[in-house]
PDB file of N, CA and C in Angstrom:
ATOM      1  N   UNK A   1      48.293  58.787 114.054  1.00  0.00           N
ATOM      2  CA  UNK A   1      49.598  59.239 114.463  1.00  0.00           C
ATOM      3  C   UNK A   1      49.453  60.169 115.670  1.00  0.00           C
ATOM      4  N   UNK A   2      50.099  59.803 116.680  1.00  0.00           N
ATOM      5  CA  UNK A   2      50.028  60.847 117.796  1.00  0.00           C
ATOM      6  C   UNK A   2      51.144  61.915 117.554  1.00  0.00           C
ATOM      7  N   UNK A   3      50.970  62.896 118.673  1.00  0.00           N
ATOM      8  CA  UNK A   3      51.932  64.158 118.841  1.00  0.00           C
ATOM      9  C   UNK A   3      53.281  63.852 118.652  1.00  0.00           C
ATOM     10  N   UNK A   4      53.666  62.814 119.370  1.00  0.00           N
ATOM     11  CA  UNK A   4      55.103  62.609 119.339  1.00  0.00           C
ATOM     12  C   UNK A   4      55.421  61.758 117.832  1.00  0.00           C
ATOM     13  N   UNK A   5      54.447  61.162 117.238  1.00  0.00           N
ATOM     14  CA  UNK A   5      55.429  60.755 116.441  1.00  0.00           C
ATOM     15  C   UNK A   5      55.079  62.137 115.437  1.00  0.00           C
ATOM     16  N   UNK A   6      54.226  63.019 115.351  1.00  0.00           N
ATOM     17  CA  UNK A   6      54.184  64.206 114.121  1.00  0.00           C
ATOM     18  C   UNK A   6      55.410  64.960 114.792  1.00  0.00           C
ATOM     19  N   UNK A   7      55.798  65.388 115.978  1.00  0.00           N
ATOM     20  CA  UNK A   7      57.053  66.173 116.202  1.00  0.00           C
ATOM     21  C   UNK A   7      58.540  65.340 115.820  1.00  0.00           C
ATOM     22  N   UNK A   8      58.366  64.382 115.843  1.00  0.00           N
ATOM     23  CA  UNK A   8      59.759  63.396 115.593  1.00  0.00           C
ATOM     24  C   UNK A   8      59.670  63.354 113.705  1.00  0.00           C
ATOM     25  N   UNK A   9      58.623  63.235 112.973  1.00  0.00           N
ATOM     26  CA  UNK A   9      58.351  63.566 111.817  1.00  0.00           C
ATOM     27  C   UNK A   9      59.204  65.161 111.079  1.00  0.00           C
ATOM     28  N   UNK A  10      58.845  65.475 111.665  1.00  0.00           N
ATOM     29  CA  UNK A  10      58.711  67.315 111.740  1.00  0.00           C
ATOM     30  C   UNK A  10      60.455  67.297 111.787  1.00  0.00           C
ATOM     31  N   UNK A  11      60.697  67.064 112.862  1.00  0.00           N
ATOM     32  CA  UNK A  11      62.158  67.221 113.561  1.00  0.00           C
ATOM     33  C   UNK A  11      63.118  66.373 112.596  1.00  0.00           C
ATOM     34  N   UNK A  12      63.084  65.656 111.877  1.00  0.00           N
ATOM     35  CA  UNK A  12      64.133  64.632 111.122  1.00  0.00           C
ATOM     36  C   UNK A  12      64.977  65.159 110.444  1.00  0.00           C
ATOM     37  N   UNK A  13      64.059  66.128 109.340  1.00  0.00           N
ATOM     38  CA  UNK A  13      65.080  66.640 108.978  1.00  0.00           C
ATOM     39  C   UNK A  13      66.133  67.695 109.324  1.00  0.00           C
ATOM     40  N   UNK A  14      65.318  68.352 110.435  1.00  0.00           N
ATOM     41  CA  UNK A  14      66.772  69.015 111.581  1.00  0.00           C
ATOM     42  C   UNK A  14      67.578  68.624 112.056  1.00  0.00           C
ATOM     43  N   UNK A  15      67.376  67.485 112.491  1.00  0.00           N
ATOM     44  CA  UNK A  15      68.411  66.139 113.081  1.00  0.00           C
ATOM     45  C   UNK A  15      69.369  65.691 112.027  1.00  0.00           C
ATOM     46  N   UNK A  16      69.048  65.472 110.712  1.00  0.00           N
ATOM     47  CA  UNK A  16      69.716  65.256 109.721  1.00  0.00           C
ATOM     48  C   UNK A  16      70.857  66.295 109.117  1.00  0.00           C
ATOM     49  N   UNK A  17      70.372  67.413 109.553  1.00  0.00           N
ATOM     50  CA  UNK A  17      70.798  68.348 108.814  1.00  0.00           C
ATOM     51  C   UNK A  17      72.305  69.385 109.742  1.00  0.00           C
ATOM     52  N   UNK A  18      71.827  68.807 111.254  1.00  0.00           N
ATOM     53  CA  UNK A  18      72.485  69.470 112.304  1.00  0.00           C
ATOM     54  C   UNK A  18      73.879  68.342 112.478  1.00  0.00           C
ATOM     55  N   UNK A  19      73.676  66.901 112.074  1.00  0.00           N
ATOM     56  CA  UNK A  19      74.147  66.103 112.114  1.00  0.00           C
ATOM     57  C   UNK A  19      75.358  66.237 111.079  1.00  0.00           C
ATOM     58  N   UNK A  20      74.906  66.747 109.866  1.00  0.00           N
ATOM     59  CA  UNK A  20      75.860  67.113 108.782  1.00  0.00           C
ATOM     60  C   UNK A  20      76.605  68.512 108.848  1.00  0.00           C
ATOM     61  N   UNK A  21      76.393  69.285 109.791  1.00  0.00           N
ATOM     62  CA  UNK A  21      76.749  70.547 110.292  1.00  0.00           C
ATOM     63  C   UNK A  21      78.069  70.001 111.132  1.00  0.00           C
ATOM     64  N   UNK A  22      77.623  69.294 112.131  1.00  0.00           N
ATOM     65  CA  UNK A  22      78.709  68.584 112.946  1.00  0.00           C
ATOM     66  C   UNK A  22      79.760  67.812 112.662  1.00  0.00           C
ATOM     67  N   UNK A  23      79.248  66.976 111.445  1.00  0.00           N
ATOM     68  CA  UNK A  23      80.694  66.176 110.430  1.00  0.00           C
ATOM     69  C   UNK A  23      81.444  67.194 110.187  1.00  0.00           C
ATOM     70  N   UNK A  24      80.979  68.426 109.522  1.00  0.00           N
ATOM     71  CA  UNK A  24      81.704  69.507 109.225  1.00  0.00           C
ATOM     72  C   UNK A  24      82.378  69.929 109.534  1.00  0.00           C
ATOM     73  N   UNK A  25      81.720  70.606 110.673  1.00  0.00           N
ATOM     74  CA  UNK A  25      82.528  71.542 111.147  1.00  0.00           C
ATOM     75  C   UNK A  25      82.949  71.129 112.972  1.00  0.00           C
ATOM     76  N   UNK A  26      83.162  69.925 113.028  1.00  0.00           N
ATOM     77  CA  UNK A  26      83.520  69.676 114.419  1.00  0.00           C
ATOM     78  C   UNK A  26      84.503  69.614 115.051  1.00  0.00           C
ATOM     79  N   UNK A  27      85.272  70.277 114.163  1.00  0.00           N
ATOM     80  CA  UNK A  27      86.966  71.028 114.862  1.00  0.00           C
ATOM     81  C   UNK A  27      86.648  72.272 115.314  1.00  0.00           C
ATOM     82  N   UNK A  28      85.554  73.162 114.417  1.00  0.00           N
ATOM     83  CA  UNK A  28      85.296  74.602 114.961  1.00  0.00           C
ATOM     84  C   UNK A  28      84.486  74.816 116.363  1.00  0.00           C
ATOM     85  N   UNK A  29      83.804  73.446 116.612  1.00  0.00           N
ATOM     86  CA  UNK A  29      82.679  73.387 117.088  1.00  0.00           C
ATOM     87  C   UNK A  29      83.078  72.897 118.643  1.00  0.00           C
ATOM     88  N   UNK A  30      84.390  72.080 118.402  1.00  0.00           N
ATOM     89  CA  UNK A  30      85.168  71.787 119.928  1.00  0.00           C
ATOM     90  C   UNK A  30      86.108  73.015 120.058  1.00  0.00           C
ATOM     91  N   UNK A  31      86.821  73.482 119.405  1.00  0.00           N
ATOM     92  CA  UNK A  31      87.368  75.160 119.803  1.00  0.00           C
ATOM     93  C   UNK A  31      86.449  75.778 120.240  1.00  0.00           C
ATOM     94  N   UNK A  32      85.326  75.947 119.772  1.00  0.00           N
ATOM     95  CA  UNK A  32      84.670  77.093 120.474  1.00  0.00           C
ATOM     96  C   UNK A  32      83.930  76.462 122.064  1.00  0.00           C
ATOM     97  N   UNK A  33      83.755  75.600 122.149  1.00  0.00           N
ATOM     98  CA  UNK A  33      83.171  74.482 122.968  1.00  0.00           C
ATOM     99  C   UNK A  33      84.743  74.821 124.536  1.00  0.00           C
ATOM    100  N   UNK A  34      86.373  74.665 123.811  1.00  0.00           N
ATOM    101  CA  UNK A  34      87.041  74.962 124.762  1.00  0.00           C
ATOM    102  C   UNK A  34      87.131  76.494 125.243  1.00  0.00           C
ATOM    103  N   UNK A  35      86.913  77.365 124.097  1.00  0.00           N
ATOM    104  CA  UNK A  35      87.361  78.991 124.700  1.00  0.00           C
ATOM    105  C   UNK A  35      86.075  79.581 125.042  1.00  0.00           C
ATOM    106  N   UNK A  36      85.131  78.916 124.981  1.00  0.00           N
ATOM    107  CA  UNK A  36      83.850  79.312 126.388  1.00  0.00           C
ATOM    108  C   UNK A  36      83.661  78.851 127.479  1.00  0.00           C
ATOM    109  N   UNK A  37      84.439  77.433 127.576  1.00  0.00           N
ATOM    110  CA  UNK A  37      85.112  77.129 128.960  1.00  0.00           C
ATOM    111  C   UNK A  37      86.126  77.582 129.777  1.00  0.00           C
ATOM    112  N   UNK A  38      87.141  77.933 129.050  1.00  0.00           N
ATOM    113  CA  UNK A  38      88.249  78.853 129.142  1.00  0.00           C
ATOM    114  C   UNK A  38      87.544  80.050 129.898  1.00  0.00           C
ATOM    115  N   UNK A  39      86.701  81.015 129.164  1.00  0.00           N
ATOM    116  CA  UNK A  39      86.533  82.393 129.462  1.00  0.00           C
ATOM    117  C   UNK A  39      85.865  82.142 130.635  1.00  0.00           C
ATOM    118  N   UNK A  40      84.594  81.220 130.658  1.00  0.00           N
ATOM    119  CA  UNK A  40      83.767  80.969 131.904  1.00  0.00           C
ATOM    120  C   UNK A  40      84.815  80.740 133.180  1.00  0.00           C
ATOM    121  N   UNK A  41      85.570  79.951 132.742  1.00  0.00           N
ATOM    122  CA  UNK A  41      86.501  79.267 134.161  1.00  0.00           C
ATOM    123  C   UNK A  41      87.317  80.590 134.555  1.00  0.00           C
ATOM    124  N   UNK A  42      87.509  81.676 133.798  1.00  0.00           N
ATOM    125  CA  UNK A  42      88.335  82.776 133.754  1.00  0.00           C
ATOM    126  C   UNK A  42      87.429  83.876 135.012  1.00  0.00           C
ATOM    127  N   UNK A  43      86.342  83.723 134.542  1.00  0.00           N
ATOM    128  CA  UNK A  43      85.031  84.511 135.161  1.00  0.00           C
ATOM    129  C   UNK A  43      85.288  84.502 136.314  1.00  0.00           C
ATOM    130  N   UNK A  44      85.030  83.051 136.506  1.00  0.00           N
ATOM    131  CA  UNK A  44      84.554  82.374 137.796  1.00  0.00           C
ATOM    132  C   UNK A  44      85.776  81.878 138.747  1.00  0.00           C
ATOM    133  N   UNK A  45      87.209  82.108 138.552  1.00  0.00           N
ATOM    134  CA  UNK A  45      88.247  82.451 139.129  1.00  0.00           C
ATOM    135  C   UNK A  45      88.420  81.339 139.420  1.00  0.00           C
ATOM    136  N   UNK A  46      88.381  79.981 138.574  1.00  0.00           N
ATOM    137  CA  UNK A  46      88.455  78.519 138.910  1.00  0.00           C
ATOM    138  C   UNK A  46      87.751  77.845 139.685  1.00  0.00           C
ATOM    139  N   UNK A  47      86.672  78.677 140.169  1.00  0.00           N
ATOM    140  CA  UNK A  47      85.712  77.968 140.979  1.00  0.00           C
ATOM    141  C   UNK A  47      85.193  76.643 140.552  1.00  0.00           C
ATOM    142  N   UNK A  48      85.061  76.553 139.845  1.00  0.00           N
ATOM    143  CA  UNK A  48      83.906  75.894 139.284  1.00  0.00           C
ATOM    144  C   UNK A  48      85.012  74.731 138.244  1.00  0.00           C
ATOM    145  N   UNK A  49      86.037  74.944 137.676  1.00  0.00           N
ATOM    146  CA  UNK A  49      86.724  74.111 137.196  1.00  0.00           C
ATOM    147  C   UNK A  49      86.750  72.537 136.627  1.00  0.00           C
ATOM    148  N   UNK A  50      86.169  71.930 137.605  1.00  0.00           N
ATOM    149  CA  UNK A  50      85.583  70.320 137.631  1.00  0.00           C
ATOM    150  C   UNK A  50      84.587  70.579 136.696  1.00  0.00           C
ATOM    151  N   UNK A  51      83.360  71.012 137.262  1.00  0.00           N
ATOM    152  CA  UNK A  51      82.202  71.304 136.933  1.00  0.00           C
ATOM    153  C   UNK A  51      82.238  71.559 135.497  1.00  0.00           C
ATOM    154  N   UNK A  52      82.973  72.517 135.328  1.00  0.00           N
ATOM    155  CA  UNK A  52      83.174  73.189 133.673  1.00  0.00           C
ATOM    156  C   UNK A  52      83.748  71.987 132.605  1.00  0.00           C
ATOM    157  N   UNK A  53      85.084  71.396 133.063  1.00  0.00           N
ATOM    158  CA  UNK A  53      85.554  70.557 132.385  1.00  0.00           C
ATOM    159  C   UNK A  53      84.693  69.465 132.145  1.00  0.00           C
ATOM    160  N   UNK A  54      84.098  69.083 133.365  1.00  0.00           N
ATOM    161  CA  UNK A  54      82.750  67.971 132.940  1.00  0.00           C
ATOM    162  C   UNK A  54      81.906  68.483 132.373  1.00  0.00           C
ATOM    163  N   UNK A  55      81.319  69.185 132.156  1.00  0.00           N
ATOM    164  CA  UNK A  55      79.965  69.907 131.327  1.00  0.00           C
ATOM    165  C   UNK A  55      80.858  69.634 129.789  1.00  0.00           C
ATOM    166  N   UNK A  56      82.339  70.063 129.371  1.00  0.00           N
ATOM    167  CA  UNK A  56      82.813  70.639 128.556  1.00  0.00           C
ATOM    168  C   UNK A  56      83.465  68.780 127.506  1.00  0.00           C
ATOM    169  N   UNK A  57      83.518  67.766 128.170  1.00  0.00           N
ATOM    170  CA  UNK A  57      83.245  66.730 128.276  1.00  0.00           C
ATOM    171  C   UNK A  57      82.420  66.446 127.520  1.00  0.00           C
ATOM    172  N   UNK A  58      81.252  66.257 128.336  1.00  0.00           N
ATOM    173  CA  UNK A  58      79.854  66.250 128.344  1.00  0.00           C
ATOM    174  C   UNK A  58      79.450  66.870 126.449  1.00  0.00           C
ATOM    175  N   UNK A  59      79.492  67.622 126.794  1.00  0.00           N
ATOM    176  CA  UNK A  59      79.157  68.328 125.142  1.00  0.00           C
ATOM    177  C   UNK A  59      79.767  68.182 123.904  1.00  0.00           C
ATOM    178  N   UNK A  60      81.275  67.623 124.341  1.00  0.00           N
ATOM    179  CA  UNK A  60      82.447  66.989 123.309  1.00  0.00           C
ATOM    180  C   UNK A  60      81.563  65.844 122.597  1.00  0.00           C
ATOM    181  N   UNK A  61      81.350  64.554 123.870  1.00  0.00           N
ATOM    182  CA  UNK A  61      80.773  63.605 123.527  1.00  0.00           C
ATOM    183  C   UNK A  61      79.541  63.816 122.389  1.00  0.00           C
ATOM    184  N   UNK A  62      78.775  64.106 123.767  1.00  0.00           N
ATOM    185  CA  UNK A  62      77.453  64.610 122.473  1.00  0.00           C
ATOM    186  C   UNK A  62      77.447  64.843 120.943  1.00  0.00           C
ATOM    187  N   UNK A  63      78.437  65.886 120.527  1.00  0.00           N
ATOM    188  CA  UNK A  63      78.541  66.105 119.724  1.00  0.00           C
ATOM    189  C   UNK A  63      79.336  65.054 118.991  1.00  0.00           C
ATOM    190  N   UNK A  64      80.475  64.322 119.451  1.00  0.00           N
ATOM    191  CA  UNK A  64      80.687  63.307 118.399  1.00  0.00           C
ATOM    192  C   UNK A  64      79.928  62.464 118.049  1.00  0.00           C
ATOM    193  N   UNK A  65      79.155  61.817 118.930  1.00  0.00           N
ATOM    194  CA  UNK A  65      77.757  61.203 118.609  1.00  0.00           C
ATOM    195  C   UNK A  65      76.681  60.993 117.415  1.00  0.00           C
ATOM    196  N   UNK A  66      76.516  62.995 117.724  1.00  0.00           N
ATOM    197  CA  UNK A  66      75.840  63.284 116.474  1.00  0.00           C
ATOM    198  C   UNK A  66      76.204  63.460 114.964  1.00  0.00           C
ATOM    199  N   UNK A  67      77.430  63.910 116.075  1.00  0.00           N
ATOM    200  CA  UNK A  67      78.430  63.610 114.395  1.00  0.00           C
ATOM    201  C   UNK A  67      78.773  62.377 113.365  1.00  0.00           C
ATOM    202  N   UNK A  68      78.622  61.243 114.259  1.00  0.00           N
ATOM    203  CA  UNK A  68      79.082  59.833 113.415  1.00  0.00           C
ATOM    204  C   UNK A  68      77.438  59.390 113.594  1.00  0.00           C
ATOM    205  N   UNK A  69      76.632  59.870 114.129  1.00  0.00           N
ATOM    206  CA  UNK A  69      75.378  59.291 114.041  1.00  0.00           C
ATOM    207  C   UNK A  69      74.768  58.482 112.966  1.00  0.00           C
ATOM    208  N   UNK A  70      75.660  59.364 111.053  1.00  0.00           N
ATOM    209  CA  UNK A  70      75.180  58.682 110.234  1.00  0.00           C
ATOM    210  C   UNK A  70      76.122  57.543 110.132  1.00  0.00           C
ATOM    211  N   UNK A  71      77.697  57.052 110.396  1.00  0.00           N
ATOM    212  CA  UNK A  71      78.092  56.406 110.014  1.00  0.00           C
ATOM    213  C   UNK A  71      77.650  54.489 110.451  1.00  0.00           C
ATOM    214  N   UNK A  72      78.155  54.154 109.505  1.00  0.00           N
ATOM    215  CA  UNK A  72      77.293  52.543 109.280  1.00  0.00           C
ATOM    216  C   UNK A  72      78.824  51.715 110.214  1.00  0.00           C
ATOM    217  N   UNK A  73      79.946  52.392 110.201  1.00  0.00           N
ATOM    218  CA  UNK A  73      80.747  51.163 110.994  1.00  0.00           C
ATOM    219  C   UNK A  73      80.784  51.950 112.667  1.00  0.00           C
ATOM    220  N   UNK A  74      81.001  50.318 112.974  1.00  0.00           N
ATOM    221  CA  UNK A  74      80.888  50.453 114.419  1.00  0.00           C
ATOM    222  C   UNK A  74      82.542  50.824 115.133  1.00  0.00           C
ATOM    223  N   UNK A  75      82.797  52.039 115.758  1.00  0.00           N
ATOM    224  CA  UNK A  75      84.066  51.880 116.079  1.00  0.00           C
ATOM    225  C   UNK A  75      84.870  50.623 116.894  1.00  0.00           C
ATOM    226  N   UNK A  76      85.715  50.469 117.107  1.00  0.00           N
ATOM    227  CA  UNK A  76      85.954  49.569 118.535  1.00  0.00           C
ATOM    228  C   UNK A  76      85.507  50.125 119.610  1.00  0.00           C
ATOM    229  N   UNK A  77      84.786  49.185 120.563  1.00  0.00           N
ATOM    230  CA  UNK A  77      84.912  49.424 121.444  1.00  0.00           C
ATOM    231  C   UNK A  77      83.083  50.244 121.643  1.00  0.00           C
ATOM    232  N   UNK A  78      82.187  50.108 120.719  1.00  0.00           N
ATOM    233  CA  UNK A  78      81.258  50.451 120.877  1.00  0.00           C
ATOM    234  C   UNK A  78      80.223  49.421 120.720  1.00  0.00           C
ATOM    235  N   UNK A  79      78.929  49.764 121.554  1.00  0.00           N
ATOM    236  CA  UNK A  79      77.532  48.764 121.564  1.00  0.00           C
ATOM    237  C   UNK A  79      76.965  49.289 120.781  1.00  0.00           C
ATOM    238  N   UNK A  80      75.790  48.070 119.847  1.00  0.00           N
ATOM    239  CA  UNK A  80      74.906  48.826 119.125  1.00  0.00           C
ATOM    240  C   UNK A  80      73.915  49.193 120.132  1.00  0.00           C
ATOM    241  N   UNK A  81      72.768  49.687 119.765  1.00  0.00           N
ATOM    242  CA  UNK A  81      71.979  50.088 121.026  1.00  0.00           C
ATOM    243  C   UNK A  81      70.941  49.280 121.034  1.00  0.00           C
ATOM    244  N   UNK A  82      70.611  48.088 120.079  1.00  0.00           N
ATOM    245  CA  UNK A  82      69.507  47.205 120.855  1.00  0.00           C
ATOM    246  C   UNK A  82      70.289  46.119 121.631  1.00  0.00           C
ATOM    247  N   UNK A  83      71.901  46.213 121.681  1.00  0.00           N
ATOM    248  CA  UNK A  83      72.203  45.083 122.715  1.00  0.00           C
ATOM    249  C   UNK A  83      71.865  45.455 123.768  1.00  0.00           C
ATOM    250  N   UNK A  84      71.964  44.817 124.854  1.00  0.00           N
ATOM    251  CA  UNK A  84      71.358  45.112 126.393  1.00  0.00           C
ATOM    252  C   UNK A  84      72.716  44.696 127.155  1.00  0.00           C
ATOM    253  N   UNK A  85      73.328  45.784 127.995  1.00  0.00           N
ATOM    254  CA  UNK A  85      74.513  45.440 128.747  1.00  0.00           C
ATOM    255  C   UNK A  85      74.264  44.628 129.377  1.00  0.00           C
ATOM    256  N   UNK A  86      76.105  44.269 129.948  1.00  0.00           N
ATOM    257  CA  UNK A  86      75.535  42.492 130.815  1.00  0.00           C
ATOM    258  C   UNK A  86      75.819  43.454 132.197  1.00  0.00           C
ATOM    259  N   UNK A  87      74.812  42.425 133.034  1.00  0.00           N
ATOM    260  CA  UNK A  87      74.652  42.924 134.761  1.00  0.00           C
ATOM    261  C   UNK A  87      76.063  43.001 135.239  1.00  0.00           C
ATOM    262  N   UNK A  88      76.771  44.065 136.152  1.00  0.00           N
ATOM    263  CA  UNK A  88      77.931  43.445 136.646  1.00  0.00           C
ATOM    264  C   UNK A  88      77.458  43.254 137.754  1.00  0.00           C
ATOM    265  N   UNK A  89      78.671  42.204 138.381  1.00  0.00           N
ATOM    266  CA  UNK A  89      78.412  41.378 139.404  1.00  0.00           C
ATOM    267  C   UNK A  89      78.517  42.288 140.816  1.00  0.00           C
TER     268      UNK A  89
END
């Protein structure tokens, strides 16, 4: 067994466990996700605005991800991940 698979070993059940944190509590977890964007964008006098909302995006996703990570149905509108997208033209 090499390094990576003893750290991916190691790590499972954190992944498992962070995953069930997120089913949980992932109403608390996008509030707080918006009013640290909020305060940041507040900081930064809208500078940055795009930037923030995409980062803020960005981390929404993620987290739903991990959140349905355990579930067995596929929503609409989603790939499993050994399909291989088709080329566009």
């Amino acid at each position: 067994m090499g390094l990576l698979d003893n750290l991916k070993a190691k790590l499972s059940p954190a992944k498992d466990k962070v995953s069930d944190l997120a089913q949980q509590h992932g109403d608390k977890i996008s509030h707080g996700l918006d009013k640290a964007a909020r305060v940041v964008d507040e900081k930064t006098k809208g500078k940055y605005s795009d930037r923030i909302q995409t980062g803020t995006g960005k981390a929404k996703d993620a987290m739903d991800r991990l959140a349905h990570k355990g579930d067995t149905e596929a929503g609409p509108g989603t790939v499993p991940p050994d399909t291989p997208t088709p080329p566009t033209p």
